[in-house]
Protein backbone atom coordinates (compact mmCIF):
# COMPACT_ATOMS: atom_id res chain seq x y z
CA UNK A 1 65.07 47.89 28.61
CA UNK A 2 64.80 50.01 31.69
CA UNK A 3 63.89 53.42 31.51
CA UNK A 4 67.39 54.93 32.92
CA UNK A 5 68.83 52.82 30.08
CA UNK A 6 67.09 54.96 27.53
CA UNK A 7 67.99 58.90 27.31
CA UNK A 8 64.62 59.43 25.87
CA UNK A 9 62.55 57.88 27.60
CA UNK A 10 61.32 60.68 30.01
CA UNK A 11 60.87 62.93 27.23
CA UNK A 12 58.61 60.14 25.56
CA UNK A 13 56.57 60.27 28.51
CA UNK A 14 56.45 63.93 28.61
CA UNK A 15 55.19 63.82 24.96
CA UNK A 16 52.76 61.02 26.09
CA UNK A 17 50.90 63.05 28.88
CA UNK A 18 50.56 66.24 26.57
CA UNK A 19 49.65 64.38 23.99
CA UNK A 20 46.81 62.38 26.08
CA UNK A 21 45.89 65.46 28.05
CA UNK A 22 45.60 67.63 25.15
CA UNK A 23 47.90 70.14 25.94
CA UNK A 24 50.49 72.07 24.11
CA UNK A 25 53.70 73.07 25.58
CA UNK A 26 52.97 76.72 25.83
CA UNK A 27 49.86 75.71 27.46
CA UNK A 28 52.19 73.57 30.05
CA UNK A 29 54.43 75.85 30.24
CA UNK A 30 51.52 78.19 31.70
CA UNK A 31 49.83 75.87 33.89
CA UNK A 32 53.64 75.02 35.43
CA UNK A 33 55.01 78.18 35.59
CA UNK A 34 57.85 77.38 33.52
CA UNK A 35 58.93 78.92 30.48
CA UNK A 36 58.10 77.18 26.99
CA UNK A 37 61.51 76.83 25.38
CA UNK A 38 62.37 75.18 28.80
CA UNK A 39 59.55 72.67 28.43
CA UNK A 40 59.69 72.25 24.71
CA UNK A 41 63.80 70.86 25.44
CA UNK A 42 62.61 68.56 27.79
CA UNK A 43 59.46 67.59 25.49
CA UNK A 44 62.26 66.83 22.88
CA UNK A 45 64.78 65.52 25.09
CA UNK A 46 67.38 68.39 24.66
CA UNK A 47 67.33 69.18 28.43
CA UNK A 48 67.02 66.95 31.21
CA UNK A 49 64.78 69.19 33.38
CA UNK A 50 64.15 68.91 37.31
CA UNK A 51 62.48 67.05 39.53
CA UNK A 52 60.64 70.28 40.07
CA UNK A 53 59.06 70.44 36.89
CA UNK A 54 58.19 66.99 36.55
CA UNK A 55 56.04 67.11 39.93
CA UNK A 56 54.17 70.63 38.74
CA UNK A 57 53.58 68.70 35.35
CA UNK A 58 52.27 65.83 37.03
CA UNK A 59 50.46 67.82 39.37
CA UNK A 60 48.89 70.41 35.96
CA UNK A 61 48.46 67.20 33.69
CA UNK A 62 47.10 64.63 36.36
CA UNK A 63 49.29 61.92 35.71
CA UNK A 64 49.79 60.13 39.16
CA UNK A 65 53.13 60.39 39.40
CA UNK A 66 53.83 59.08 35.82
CA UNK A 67 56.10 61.80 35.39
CA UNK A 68 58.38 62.27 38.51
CA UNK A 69 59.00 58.21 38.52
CA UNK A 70 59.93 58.22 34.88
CA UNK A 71 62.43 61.01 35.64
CA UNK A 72 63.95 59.25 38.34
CA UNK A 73 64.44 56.28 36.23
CA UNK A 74 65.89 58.54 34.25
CA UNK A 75 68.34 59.84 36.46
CA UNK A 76 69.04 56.50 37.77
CA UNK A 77 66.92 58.14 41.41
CA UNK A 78 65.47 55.55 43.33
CA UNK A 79 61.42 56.48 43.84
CA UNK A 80 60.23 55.86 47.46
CA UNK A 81 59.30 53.22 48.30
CA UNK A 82 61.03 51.49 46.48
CA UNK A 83 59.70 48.73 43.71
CA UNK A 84 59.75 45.04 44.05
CA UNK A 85 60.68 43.36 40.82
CA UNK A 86 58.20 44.46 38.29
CA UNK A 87 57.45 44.98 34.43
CA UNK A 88 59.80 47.95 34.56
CA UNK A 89 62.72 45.42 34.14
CA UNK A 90 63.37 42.71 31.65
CA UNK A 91 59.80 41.82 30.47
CA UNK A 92 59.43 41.75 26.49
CA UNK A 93 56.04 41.60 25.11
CA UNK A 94 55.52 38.65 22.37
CA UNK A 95 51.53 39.19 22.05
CA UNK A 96 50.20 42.41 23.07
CA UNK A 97 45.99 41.90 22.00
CA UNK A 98 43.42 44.81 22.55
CA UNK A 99 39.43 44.88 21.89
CA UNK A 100 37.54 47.24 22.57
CA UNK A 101 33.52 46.72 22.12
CA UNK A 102 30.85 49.17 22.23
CA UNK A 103 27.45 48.60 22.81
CA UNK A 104 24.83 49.99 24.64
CA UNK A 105 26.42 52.99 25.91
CA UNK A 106 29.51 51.10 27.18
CA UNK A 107 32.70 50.54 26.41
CA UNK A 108 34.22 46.76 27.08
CA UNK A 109 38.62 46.67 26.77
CA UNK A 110 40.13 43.61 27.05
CA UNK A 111 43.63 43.29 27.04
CA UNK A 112 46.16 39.99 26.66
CA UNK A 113 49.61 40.25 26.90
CA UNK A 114 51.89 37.13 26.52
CA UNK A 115 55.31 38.17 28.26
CA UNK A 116 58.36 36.74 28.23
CA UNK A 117 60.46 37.54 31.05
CA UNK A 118 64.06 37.94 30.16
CA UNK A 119 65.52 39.59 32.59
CA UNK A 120 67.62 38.10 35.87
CA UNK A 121 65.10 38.32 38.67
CA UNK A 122 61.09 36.76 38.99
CA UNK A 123 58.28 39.41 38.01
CA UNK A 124 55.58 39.64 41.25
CA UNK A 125 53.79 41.73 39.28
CA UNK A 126 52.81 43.54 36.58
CA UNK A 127 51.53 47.60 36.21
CA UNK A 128 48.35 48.64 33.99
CA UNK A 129 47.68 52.20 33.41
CA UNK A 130 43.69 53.46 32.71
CA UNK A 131 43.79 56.89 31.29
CA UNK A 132 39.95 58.15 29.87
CA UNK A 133 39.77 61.79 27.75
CA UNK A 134 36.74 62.48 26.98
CA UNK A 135 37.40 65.51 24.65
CA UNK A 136 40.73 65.01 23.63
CA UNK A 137 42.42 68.55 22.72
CA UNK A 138 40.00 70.30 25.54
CA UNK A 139 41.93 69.72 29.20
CA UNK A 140 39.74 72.67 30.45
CA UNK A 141 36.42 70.44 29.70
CA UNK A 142 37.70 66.91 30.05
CA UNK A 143 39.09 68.44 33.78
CA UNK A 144 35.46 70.23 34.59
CA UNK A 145 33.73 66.29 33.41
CA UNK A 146 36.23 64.20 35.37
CA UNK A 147 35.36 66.69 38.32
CA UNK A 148 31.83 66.45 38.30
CA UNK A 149 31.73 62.78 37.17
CA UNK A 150 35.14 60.90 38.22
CA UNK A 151 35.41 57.38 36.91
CA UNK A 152 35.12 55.30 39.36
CA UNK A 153 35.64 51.94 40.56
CA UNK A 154 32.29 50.73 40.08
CA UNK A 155 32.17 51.87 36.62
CA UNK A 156 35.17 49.96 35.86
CA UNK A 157 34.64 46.83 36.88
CA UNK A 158 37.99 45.47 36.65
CA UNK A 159 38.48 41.86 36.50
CA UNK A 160 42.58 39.85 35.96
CA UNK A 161 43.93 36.75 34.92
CA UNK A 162 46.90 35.08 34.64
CA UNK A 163 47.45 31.89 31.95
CA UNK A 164 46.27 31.05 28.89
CA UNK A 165 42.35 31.17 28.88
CA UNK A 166 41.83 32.56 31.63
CA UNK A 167 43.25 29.85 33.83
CA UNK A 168 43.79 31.54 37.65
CA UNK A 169 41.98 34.53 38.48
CA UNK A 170 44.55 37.38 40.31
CA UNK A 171 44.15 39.81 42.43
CA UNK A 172 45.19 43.58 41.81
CA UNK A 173 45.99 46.88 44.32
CA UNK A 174 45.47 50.30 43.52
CA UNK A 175 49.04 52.08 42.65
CA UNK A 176 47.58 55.46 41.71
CA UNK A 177 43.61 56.68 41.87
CA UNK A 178 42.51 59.99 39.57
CA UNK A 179 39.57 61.12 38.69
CA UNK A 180 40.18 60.11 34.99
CA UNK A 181 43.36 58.06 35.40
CA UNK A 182 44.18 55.11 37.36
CA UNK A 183 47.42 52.37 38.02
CA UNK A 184 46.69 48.86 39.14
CA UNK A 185 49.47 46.43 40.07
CA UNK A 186 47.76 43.18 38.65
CA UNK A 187 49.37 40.87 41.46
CA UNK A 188 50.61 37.37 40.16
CA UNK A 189 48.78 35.17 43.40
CA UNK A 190 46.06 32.87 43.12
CA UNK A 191 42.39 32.77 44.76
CA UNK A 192 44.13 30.80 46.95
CA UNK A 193 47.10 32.58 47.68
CA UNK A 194 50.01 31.01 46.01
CA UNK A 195 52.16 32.87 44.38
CA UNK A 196 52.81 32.45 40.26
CA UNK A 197 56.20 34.19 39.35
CA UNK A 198 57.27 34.28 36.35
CA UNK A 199 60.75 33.28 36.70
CA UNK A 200 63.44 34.07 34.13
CA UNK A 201 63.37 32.78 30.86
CA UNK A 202 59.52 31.47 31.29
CA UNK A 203 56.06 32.79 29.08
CA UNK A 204 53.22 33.43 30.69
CA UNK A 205 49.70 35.29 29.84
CA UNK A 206 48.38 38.17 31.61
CA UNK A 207 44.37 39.48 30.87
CA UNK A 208 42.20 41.82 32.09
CA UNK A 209 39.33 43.48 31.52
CA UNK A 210 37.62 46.70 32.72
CA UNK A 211 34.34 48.76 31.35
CA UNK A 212 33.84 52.60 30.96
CA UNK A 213 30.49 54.19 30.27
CA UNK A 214 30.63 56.08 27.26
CA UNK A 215 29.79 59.60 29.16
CA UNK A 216 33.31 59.39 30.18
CA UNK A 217 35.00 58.03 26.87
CA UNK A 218 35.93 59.63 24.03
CA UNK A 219 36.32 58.18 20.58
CA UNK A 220 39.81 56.86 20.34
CA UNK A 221 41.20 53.88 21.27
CA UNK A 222 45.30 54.26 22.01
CA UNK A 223 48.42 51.92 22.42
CA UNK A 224 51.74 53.37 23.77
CA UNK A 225 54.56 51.09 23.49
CA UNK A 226 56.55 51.01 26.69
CA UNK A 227 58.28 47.48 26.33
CA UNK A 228 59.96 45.75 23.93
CA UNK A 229 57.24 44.14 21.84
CA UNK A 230 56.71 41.78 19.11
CA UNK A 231 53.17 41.63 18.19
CA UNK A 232 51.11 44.28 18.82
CA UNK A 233 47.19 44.28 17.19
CA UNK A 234 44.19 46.25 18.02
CA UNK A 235 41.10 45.83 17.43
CA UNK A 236 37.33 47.82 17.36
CA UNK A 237 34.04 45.78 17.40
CA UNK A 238 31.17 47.98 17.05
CA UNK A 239 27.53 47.98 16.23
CA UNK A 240 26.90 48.33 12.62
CA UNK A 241 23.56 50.35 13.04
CA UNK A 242 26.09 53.11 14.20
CA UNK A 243 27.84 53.32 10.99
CA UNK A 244 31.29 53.69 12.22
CA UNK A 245 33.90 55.54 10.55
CA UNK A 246 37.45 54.91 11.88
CA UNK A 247 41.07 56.01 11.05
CA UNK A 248 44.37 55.51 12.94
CA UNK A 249 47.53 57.51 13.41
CA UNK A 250 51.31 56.40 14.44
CA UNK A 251 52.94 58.88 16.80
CA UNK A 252 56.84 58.12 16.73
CA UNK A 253 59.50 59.02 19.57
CA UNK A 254 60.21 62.70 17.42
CA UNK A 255 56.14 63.39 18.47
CA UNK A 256 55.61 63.24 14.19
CA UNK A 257 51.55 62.68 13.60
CA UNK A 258 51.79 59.89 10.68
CA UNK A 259 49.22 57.69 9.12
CA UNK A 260 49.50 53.95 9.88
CA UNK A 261 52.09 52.14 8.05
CA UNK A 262 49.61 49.38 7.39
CA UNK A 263 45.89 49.62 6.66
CA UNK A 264 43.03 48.83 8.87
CA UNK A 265 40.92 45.49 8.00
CA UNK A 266 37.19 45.77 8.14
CA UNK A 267 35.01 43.08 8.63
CA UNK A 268 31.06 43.45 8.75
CA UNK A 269 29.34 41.05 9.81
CA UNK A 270 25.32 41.21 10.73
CA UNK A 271 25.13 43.73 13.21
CA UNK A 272 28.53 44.24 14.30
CA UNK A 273 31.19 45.53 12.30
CA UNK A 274 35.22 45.27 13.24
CA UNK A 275 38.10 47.26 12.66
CA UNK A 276 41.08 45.58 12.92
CA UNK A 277 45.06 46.60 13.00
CA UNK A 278 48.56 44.79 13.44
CA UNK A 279 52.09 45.50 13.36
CA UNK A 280 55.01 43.81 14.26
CA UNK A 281 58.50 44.98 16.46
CA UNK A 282 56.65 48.32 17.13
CA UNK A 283 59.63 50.88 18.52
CA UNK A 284 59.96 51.73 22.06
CA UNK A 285 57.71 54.44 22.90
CA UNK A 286 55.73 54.45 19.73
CA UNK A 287 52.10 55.74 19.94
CA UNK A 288 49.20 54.03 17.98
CA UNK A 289 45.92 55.70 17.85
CA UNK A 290 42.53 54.56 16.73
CA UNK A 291 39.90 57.03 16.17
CA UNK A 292 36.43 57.09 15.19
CA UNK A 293 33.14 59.05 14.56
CA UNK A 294 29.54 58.15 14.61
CA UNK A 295 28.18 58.11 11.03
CA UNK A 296 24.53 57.98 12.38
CA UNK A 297 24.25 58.66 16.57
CA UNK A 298 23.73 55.75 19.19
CA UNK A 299 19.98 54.85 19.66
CA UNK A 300 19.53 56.65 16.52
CA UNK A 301 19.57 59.83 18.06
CA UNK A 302 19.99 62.50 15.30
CA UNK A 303 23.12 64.21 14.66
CA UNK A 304 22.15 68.09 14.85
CA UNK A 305 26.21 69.27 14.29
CA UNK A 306 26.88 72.28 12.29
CA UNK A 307 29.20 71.91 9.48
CA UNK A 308 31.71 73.78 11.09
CA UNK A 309 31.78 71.30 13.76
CA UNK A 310 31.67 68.68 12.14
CA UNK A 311 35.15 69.59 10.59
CA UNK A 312 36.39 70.69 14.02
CA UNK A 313 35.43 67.39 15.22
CA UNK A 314 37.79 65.92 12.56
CA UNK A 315 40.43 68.24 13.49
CA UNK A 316 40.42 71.15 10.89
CA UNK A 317 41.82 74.56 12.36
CA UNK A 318 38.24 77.26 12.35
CA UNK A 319 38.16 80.66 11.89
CA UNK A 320 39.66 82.57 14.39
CA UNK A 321 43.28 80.43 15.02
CA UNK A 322 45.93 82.95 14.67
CA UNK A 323 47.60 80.08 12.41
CA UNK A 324 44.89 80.94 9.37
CA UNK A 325 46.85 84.38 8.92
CA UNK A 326 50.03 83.54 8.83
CA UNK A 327 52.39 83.01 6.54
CA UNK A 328 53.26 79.45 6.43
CA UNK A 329 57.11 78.53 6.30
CA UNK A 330 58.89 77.37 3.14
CA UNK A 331 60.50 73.89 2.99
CA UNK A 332 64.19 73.83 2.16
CA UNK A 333 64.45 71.42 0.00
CA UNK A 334 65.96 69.06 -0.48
CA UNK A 335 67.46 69.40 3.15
CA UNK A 336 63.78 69.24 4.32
CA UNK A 337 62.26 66.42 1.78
CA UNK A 338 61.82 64.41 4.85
CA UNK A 339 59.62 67.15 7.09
CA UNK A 340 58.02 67.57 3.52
CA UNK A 341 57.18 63.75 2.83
CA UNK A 342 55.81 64.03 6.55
CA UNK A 343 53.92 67.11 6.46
CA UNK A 344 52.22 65.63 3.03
CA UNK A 345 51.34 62.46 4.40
CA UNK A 346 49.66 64.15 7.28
CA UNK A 347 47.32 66.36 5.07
CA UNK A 348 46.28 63.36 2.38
CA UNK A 349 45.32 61.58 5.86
CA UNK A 350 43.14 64.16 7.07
CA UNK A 351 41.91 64.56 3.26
CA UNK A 352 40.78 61.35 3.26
CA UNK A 353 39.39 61.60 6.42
CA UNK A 354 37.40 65.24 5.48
CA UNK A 355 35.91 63.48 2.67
CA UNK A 356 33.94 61.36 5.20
CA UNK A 357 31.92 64.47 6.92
CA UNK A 358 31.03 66.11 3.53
CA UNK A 359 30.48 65.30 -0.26
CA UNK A 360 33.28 66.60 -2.69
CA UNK A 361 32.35 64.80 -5.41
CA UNK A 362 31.56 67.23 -7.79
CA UNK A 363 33.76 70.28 -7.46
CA UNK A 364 36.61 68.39 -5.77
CA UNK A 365 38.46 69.22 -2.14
CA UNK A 366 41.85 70.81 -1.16
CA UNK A 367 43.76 71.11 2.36
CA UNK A 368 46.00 73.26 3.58
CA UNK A 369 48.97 72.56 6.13
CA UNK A 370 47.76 75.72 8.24
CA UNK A 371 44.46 73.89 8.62
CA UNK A 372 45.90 71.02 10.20
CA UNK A 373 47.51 73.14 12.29
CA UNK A 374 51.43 73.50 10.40
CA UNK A 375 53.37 76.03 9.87
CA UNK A 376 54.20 74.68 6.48
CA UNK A 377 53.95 75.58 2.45
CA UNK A 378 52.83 72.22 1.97
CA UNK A 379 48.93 71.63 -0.01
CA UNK A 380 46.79 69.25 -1.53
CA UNK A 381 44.33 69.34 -4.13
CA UNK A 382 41.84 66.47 -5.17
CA UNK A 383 40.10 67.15 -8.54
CA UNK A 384 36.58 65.55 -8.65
CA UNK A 385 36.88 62.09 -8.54
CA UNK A 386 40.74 62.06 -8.15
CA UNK A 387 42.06 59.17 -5.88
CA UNK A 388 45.47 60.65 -6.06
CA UNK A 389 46.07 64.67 -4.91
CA UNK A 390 48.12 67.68 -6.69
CA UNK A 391 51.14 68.01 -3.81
CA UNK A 392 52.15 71.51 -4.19
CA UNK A 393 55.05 72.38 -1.91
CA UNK A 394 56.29 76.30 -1.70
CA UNK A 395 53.70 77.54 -4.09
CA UNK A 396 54.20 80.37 -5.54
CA UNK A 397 50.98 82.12 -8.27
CA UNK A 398 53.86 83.55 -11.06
CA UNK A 399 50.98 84.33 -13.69
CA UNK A 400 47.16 84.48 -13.76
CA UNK A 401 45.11 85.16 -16.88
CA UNK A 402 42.80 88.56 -17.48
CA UNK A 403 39.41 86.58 -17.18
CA UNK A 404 37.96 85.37 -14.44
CA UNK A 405 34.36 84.32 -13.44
CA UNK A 406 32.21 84.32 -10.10
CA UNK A 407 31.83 81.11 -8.48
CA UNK A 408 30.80 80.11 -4.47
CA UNK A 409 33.22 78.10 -2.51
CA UNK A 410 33.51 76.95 0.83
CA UNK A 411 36.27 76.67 3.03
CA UNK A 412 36.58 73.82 5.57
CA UNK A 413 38.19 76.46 7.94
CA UNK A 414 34.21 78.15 8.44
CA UNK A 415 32.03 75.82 6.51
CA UNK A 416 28.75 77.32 7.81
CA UNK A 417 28.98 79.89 4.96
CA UNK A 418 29.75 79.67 1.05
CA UNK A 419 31.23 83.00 -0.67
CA UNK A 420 31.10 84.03 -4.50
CA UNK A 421 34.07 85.15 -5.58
CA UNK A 422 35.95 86.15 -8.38
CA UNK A 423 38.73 83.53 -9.66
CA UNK A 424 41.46 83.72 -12.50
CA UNK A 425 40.08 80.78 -15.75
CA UNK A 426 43.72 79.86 -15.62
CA UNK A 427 46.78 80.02 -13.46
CA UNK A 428 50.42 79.21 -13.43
CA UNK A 429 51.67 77.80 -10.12
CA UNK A 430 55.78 77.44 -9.57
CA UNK A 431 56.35 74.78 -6.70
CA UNK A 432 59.20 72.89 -5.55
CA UNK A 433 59.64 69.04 -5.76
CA UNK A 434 60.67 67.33 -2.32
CA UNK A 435 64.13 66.59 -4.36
CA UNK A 436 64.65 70.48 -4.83
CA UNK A 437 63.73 70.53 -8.29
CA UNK A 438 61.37 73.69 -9.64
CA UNK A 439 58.62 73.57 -11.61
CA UNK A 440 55.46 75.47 -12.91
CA UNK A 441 52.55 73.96 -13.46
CA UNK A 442 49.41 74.93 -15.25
CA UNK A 443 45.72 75.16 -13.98
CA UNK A 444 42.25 75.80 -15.56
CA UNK A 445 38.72 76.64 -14.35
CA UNK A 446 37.61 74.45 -11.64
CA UNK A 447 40.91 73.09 -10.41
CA UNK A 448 42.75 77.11 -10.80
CA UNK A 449 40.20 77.71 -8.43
CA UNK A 450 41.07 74.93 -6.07
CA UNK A 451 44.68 75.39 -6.53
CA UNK A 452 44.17 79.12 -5.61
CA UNK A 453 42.04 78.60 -2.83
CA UNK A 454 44.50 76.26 -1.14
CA UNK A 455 47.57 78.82 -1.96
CA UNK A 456 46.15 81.49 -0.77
CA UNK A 457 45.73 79.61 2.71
CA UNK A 458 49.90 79.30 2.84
CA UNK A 459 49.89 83.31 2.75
CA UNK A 460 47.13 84.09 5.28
CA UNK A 461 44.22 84.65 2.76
CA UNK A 462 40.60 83.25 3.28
CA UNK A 463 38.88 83.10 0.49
CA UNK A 464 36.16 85.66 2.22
CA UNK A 465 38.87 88.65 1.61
CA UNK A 466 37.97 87.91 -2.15
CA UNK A 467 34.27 88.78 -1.22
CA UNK A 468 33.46 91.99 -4.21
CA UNK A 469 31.82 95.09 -2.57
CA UNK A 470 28.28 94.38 -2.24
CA UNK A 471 28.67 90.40 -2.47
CA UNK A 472 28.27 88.76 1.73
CA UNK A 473 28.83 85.22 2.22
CA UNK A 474 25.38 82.82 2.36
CA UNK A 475 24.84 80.55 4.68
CA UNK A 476 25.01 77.16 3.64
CA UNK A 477 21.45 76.24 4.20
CA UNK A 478 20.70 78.58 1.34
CA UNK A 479 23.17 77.30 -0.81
CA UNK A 480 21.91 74.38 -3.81
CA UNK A 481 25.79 73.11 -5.42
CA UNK A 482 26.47 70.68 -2.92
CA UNK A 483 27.59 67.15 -4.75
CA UNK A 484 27.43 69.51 -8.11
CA UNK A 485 30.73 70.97 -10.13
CA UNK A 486 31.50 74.44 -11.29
CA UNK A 487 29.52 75.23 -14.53
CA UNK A 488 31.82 76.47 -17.53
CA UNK A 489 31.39 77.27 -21.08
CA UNK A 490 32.96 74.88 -23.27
């Protein structure tokens, strides 16, 4: 399918960049001089937008170009000069293989695409994108890096083939050269110069390969799908002594965050260990991203991160975000069971993740939707040793009992500190089921407290603004209940 064949398709891209780039729309918005309802419709395909604003987007996200010639596919504009017969027209992708491999301080991607050409005219060539982010979520540092230390040619080292194995070695010209992003026409010619279309109706294998040092990647690994595909796998080999910890995220055509639909396969094996994921007819435009974290540093270097970054690192909102003191919004359910199911699946993901930087094991863990970053009254609470969270969606606190007791707690939001407080022994909660039914649940001692704490992050409340006169938080250096639970009298 071509791109002026598919409304959305320019929006897709739009959502793309910002989401590689890191920016938001009001932070587009600013750096194009448009206003952010005006980029949010074209983000969401609602307005069409001009040519205008997709060269200043370009231009503010460094794309290329990737913008402007996706809107004049769009609008059915011919780009100057014009293409030869390319993978922009009736190519489907049967096999679409990544690896990437780490060792050494350098990252290895090799790519193999079997693609079936099914459209009317012979495919010359074929277009690969390289797009590195070092800090992902930080344009203003990943520009200043890419600056200073451009990827380069030399770094890259790209190498092409075309057939099974590896069979004829291609050429490849430079479409588009950034300072962190690069397009390669991988040219279908032999060493020697004859041409190998791939005429309609035939298969054929395309591979390359190309090397980034790790000063100039970050730790995620991403597939966008921009063809019709029917096999797409990715996969992570990396050195065991690093003890890896990876997770994944599907990004669909409404720009929802969601957890893979499938899980991913480990396989450790002496001193490599692989992560490994699959899924078949992926939809147009779909985003799949692996991520990962260093459980102990490269070369054994010690990791010397404060708590608080450590949780930044795996994306919980600090101390500070206007977001934390706010009201979140109520569902409205069950017109909203869907954004609910989403919003759910989003925080049990990052849960699970959490639990990787920190041990819960004793008093248990709870997330927030503001701490993810969404305005939503959506929570969940693990009890120690709980596989399976409390979902609490528009909780309300309807009744608390007269005795309470002083116990620390720590909030993921600043987790440098832990802050004795006074809690309620026993709460009633009333929350909504994603079907619109009402209930009220009842919670004691350790998991009231949980509940509470997680609640009281839906109305703006830290659990520091519990902090009795006289009581200061401690930092957490000084603090001995780490892997312990709340002590109660029986």
């Amino acid at each position: 399918m071509s791109a002026n064949e598919d409304p959305d398709s320019y929006a897709a891209e739009v959502r793309h960049w910002l989401d590689i780039r890191g920016f938001s729309r009001t932070a587009l918005a600013k750096s194009t001089g448009f206003n952010r309802p005006y980029v949010s419709k074209i983000a969401s395909g609602a307005e069409r937008g001009s040519v205008e604003f997709a060269r200043a987007a370009d231009k503010a996200m460094r794309t290329g170009g990737a913008l402007e010639r996706a809107w004049r596919e769009r609008h059915g504009q011919a780009a100057a000069p014009a293409p030869v017969p390319s993978a922009a027209s009736g190519l489907t992708v049967d096999q679409d293989l990544a690896e990437l491999h780490y060792e050494d301080g350098v990252y290895r991607l090799t790519q193999r695409r079997r693609l079936i050409n099914t459209g009317t005219d012979p495919v010359l060539r074929y277009l690969i994108r390289i797009a590195v982010d070092k800090y992902p979520g930080e344009p203003e540092r990943s520009n200043q890096l890419y600056r200073e230390h451009p990827l380069t040619w030399d770094d890259l080292q790209l190498q092409a083939w075309y057939g099974e194995g590896r069979t004829e070695p291609i050429k490849w010209t430079v479409q588009h050269d950034r300072d962190a992003f690069k397009e390669v026409w991988l040219v279908l010619r032999g060493e020697d110069g004859r041409r190998l279309p791939l005429y309609p109706g035939e298969a054929g294998w395309i591979e390359y390969t190309y090397t980034v040092p790790e000063t100039l990647w970050g730790n995620w690994y991403r597939r966008a799908v921009r063809l019709p595909t029917n096999h797409l796998a990715v996969a992570l080999d990396l050195p065991a002594s690093t003890a890896p910890q990876v997770w994944g995220t599907h990004t669909s055509l409404t720009g929802d965050d969601l957890p893979l639909p499938t899980p991913i396969a480990v396989d450790r094996s002496g001193e490599r260990v692989r992560y490994s994921w699959a899924t078949d007819n992926p939809p147009l435009h779909a985003r799949y991203t692996l991520q990962w974290r260093w459980g102990a540093a490269p070369y054994d270097e010690p990791m010397h991160q404060r708590p608080s970054e450590v949780m930044a690192v795996l994306g919980i909102v600090q101390d500070g975000d206007p977001i934390l003191r706010a009201t979140a919004r109520k569902f409205n359910l069950p017109a909203e069971a869907e954004q609910a199911r989403i919003a759910v699946a989003r925080l049990q993901q990052a849960a699970e993740l959490v639990a990787t930087g920190h041990d819960f094991s004793g008093k248990g863990r709870g997330l927030a939707a503001p701490q993810i970053g969404l305005d939503a009254a959506a929570a969940v609470v693990y009890p120690p040793g709980a596989s399976d969270p409390v979902i609490l969606l528009n909780p309300v606190v309807v009744e608390s009992s007269a005795e309470t007791d002083m116990q620390y707690e720590g909030c993921l939001s600043f987790f440098d500190t832990r802050s004795r407080i006074p809690r309620p022994l026993s709460v009633h909660i009333a929350h909504t089921d994603p079907d619109g039914s009402e209930r009220i649940t009842v919670f004691e001692q350790g998991l009231a407290r949980l509940v509470l704490h997680e609640v009281d992050h839906l109305y703006g409340v830290l659990c520091s603004d519990h902090l009795p006169e006289g009581e200061a938080p401690i930092p957490v250096e000084e603090y001995r209940g780490t892997g312990s639970a709340w002590a109660y009298r029986s």
